[in-house]
C-alpha atoms as a PDB file:
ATOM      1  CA  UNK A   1      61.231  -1.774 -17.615  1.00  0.00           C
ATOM      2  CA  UNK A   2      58.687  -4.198 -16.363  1.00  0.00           C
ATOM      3  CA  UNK A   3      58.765  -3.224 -12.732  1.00  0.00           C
ATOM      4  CA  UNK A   4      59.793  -0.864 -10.218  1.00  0.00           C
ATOM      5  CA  UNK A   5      62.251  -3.424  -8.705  1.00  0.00           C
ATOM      6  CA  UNK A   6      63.535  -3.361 -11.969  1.00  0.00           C
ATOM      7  CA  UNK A   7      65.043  -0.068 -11.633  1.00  0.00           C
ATOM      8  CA  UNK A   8      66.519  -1.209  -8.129  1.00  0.00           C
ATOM      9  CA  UNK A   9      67.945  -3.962  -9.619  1.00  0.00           C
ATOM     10  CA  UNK A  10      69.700  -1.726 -12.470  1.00  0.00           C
ATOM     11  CA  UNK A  11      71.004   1.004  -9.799  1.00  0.00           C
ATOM     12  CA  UNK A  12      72.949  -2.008  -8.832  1.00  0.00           C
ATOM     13  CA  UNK A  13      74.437  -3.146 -11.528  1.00  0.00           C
ATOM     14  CA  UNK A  14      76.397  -0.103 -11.980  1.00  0.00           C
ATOM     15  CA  UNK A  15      77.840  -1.023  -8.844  1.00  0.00           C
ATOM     16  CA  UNK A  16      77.825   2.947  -7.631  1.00  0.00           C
ATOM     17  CA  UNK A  17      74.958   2.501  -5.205  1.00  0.00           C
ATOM     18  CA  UNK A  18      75.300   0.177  -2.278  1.00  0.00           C
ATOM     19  CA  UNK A  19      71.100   0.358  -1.123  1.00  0.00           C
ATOM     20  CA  UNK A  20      68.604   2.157  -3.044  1.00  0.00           C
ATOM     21  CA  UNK A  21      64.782   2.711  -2.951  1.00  0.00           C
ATOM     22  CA  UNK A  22      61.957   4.561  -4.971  1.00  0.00           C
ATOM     23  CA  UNK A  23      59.152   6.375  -2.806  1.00  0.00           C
ATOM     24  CA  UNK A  24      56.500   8.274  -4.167  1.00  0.00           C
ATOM     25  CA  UNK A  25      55.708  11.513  -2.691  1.00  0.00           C
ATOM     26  CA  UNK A  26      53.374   9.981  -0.434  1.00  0.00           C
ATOM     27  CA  UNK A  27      55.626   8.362   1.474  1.00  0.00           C
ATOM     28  CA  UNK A  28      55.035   4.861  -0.358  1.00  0.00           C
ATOM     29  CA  UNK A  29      57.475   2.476  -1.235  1.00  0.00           C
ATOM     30  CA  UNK A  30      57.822   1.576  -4.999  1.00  0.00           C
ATOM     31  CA  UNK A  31      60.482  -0.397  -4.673  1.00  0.00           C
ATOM     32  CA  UNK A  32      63.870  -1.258  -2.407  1.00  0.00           C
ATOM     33  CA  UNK A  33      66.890  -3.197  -1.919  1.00  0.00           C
ATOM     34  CA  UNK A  34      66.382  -6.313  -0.091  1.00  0.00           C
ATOM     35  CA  UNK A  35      66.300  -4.892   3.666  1.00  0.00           C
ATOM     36  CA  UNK A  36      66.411  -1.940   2.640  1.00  0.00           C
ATOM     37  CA  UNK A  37      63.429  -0.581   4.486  1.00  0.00           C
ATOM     38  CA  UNK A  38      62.533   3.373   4.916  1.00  0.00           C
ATOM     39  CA  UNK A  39      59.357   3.949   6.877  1.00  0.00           C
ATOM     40  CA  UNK A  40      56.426   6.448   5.445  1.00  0.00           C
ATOM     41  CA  UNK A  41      57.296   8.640   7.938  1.00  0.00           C
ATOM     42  CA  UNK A  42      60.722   8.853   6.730  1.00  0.00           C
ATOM     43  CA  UNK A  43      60.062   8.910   3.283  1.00  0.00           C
ATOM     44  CA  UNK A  44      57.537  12.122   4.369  1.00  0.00           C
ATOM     45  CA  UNK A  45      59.754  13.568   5.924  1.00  0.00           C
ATOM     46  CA  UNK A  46      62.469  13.260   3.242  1.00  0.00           C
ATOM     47  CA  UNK A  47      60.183  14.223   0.438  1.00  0.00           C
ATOM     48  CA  UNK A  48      59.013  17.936   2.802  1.00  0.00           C
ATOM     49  CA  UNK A  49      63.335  18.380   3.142  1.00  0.00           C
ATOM     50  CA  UNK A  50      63.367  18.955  -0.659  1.00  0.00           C
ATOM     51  CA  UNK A  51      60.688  21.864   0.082  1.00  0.00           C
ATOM     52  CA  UNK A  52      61.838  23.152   3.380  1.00  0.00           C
ATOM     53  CA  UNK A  53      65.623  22.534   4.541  1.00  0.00           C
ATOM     54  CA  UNK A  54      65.583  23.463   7.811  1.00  0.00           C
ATOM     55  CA  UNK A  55      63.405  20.563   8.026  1.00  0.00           C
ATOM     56  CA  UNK A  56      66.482  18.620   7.361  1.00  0.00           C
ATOM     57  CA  UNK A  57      69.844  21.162   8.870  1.00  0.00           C
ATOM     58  CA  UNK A  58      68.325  20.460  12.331  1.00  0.00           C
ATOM     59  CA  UNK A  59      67.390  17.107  12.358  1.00  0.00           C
ATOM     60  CA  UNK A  60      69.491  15.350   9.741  1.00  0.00           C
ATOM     61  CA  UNK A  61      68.069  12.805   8.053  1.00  0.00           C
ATOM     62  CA  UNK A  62      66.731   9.848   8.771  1.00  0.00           C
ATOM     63  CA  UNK A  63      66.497   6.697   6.558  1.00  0.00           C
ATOM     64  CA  UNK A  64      65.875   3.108   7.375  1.00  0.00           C
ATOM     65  CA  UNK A  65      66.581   4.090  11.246  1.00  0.00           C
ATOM     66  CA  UNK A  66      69.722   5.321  10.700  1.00  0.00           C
ATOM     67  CA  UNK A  67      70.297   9.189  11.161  1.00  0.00           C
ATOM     68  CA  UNK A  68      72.405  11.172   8.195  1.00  0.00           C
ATOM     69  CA  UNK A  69      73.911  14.463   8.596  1.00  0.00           C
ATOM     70  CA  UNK A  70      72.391  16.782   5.712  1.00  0.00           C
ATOM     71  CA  UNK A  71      75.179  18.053   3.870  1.00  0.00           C
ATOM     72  CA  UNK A  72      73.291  19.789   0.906  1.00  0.00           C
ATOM     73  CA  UNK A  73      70.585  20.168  -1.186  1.00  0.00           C
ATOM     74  CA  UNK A  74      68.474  22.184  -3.954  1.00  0.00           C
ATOM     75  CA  UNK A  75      64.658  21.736  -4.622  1.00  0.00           C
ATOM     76  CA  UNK A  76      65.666  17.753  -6.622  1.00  0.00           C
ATOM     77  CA  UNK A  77      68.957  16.448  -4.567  1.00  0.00           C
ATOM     78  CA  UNK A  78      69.500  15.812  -1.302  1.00  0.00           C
ATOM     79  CA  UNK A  79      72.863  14.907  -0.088  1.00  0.00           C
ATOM     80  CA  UNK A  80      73.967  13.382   3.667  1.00  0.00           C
ATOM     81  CA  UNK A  81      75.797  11.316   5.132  1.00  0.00           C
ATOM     82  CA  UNK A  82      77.088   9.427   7.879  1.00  0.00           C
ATOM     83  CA  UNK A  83      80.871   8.248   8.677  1.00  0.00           C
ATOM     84  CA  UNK A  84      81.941   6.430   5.536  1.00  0.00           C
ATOM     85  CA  UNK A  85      78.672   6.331   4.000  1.00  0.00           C
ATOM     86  CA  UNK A  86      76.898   8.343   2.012  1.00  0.00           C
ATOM     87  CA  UNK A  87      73.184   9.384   0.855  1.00  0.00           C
ATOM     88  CA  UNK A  88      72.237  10.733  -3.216  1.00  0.00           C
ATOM     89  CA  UNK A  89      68.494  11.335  -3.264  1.00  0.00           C
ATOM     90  CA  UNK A  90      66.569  12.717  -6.481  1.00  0.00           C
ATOM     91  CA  UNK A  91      63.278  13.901  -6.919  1.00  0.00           C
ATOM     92  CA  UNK A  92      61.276  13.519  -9.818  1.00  0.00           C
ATOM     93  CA  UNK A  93      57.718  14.498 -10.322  1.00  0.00           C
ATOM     94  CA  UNK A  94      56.066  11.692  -8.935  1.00  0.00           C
ATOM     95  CA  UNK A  95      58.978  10.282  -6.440  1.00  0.00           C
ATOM     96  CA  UNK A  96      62.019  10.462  -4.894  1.00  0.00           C
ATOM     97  CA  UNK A  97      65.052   8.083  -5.747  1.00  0.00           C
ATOM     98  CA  UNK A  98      67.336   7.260  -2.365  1.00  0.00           C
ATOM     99  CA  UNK A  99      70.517   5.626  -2.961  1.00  0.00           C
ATOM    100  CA  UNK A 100      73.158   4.849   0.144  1.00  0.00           C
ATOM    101  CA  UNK A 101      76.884   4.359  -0.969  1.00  0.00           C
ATOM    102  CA  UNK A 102      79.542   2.754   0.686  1.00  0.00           C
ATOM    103  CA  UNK A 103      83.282   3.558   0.910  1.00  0.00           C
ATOM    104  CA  UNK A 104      84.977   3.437  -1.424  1.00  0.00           C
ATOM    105  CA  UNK A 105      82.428   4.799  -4.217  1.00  0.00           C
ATOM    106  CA  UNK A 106      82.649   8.072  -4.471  1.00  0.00           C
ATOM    107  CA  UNK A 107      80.016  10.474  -4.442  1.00  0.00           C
ATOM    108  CA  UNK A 108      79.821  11.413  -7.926  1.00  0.00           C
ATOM    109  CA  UNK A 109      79.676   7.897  -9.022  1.00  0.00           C
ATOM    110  CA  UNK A 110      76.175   7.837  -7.159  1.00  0.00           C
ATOM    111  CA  UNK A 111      75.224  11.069  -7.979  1.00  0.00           C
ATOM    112  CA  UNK A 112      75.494  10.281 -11.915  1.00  0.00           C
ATOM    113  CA  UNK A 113      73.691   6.970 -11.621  1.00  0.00           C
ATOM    114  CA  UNK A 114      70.890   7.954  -9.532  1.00  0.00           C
ATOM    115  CA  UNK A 115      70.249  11.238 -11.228  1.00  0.00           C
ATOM    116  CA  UNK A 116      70.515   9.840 -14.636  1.00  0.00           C
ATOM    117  CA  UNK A 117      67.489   7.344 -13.503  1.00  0.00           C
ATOM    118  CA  UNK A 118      65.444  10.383 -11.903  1.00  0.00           C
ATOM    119  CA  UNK A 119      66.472  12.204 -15.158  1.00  0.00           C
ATOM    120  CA  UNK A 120      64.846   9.130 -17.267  1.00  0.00           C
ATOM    121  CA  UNK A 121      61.901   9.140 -14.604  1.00  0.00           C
ATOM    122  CA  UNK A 122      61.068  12.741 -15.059  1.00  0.00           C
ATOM    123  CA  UNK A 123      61.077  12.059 -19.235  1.00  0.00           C
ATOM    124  CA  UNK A 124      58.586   9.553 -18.552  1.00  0.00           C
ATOM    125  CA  UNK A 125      56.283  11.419 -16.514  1.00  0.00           C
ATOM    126  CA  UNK A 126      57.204  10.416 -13.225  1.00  0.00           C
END
């Protein structure tokens, strides 16, 4: 791939993510869906959650100003959501990949895209 938007763009295409966006562990934006927009201190915040869940059971989750309850998690995926829509987040060793899914893809359709990418990330040293 030639970019980081790249990736973005071919979350899309499988047509299992409605919003994504790569963050490195910093809290810096890679790359994101047009309008798509989570702040540093989100992306902080989600990237400690993977660490330290309570973090994330008392709070939720916040991404792009919207507020997610956290559903579940290990130390690479994060899941939430709110109403109807839904959150798959992976981390790799460099970032995190955040996807938001609309009704009516299921979860596991997002799940499979976005950790296959993190999967491909992690292979490639990210």
């Amino acid at each position: 791939m030639s970019s980081w938007t790249d990736y973005i763009d071919k979350l899309h295409a499988t047509n299992s993510v409605t919003k994504a966006c790569i963050i490195g562990h910093n809290g810096h934006n890679w790359a994101s869906s047009e309008g798509f927009v989570i702040s540093p201190e989100e992306a902080v915040k989600l990237v400690q959650g993977f660490d330290h869940k309570d973090i994330l059971t008392g709070n939720g989750l916040t991404l792009a100003g919207k507020r997610y309850i956290y559903l579940s998690g290990s130390d690479t995926v994060i899941r939430a959501k709110l109403g109807k829509v839904g959150v798959h987040c992976m981390k790799t060793k460099q970032a995190v990949v955040v996807s938001i899914y609309d009704d009516p893809i299921q979860p596991q359709q997002a799940a499979s895209v976005v950790e296959k990418l993190g999967d491909y990330l992690i292979s490639c040293g990210y």
